[in-house]
C-alpha atoms as a PDB file:
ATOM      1  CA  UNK A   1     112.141 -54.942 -32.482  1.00  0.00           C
ATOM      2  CA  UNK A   2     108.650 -56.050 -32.754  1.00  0.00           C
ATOM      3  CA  UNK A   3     105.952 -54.176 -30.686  1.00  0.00           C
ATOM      4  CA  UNK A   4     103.327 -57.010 -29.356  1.00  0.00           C
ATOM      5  CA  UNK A   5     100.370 -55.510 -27.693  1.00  0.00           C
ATOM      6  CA  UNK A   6      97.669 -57.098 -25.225  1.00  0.00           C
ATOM      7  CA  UNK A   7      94.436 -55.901 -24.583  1.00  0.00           C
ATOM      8  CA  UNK A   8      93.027 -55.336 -20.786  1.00  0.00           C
ATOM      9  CA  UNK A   9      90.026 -57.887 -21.658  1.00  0.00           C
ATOM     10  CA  UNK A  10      92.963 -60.761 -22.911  1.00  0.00           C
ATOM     11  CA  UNK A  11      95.086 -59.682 -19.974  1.00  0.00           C
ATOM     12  CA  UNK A  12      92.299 -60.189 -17.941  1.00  0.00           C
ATOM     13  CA  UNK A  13      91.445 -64.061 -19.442  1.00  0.00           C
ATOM     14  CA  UNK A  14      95.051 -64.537 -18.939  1.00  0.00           C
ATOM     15  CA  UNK A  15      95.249 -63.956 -15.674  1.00  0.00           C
ATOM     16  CA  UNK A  16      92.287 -65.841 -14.887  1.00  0.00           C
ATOM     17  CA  UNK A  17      93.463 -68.696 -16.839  1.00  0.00           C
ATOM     18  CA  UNK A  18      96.647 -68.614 -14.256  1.00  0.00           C
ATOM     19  CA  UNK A  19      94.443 -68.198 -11.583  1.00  0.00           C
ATOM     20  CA  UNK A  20      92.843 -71.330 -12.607  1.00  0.00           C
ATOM     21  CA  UNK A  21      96.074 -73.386 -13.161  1.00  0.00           C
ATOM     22  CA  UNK A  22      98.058 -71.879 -10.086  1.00  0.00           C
ATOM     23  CA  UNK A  23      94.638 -71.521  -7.490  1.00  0.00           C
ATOM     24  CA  UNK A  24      97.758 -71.018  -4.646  1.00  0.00           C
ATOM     25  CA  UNK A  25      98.812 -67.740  -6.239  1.00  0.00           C
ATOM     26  CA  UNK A  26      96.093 -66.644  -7.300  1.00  0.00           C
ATOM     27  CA  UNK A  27      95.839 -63.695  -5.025  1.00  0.00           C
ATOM     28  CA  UNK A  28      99.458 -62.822  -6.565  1.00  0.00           C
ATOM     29  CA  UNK A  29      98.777 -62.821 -10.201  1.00  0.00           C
ATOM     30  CA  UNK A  30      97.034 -59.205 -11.425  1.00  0.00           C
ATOM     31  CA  UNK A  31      96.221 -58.495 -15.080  1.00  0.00           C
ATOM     32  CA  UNK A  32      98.286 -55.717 -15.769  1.00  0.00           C
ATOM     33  CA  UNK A  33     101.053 -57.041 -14.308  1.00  0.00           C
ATOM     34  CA  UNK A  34     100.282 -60.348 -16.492  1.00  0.00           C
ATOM     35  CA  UNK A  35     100.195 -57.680 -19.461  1.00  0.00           C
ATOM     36  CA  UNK A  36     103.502 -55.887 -19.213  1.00  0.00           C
ATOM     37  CA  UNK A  37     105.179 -59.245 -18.424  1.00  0.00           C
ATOM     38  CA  UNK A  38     103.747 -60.969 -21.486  1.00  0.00           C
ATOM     39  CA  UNK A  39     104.589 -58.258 -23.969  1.00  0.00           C
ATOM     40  CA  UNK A  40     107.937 -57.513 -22.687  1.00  0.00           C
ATOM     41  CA  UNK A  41     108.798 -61.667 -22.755  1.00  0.00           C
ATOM     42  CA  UNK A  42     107.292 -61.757 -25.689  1.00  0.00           C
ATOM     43  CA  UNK A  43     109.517 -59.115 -27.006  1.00  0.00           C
ATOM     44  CA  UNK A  44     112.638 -60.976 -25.857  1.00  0.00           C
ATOM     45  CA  UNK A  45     111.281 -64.677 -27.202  1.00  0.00           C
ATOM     46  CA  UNK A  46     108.935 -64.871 -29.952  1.00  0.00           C
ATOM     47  CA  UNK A  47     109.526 -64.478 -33.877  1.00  0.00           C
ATOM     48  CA  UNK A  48     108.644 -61.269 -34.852  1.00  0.00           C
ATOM     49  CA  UNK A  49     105.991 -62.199 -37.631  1.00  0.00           C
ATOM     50  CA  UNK A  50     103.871 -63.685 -35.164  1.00  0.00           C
ATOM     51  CA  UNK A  51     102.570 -60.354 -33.742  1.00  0.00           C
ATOM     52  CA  UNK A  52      98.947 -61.723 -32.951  1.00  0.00           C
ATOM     53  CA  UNK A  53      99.877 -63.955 -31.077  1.00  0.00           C
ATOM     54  CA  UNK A  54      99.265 -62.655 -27.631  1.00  0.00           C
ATOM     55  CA  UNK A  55      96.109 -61.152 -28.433  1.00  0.00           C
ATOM     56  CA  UNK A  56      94.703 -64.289 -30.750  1.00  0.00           C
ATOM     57  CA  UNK A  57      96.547 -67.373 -29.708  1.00  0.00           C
ATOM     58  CA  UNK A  58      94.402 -70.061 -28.170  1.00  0.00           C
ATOM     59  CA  UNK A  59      94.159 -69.176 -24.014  1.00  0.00           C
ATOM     60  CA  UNK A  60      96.029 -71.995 -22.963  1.00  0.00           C
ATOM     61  CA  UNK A  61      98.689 -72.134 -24.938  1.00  0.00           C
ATOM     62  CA  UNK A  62      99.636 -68.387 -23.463  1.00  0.00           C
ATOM     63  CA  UNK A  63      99.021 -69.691 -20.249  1.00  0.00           C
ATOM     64  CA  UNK A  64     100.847 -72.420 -20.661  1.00  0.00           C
ATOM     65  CA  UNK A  65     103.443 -69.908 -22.245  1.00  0.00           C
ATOM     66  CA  UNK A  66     103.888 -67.828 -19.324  1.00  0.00           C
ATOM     67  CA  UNK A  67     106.818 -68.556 -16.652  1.00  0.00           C
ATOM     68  CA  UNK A  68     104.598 -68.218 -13.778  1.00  0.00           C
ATOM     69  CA  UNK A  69     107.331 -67.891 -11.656  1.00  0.00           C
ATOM     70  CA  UNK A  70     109.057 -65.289 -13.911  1.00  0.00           C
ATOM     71  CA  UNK A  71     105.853 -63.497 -13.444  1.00  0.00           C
ATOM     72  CA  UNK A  72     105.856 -63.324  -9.698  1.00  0.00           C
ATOM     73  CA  UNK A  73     109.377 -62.130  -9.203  1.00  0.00           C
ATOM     74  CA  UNK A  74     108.056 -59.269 -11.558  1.00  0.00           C
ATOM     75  CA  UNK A  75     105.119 -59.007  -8.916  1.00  0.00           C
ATOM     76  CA  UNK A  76     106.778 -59.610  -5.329  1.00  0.00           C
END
């Protein structure tokens, strides 16, 4: 299994980039929450040579990525 890691500063821009998108939940969605979700999913769905990803992918395509609802059952 591949290990994909996040920084707290792209965790951070993640989670304000689903702030933006989702302005509703916004007061739901916290960066380390967005980080453990993204690297564990990631884990489960991505090929395993694209390890940068996460950290270097263009912002909206990992928002647009994320299952936001996925992500808020992980964050009741």
């Amino acid at each position: 299994m591949e290990c994909y890691m996040m920084s707290r500063a792209r965790a951070q821009a993640l989670a304000g980039g689903l702030r933006s998108k989702y302005p509703k939940l916004g007061k739901r969605i916290d960066a380390d929450v967005v980080r453990m979700f993204c690297q564990s999913s990631t884990e489960a769905e991505r090929d395993p040579t694209d390890a940068e990803w996460l950290e270097r992918g263009p912002l909206d395509q990992v928002v647009a990525w994320v299952d936001v609802q996925r992500l808020l059952r992980a964050n009741p």
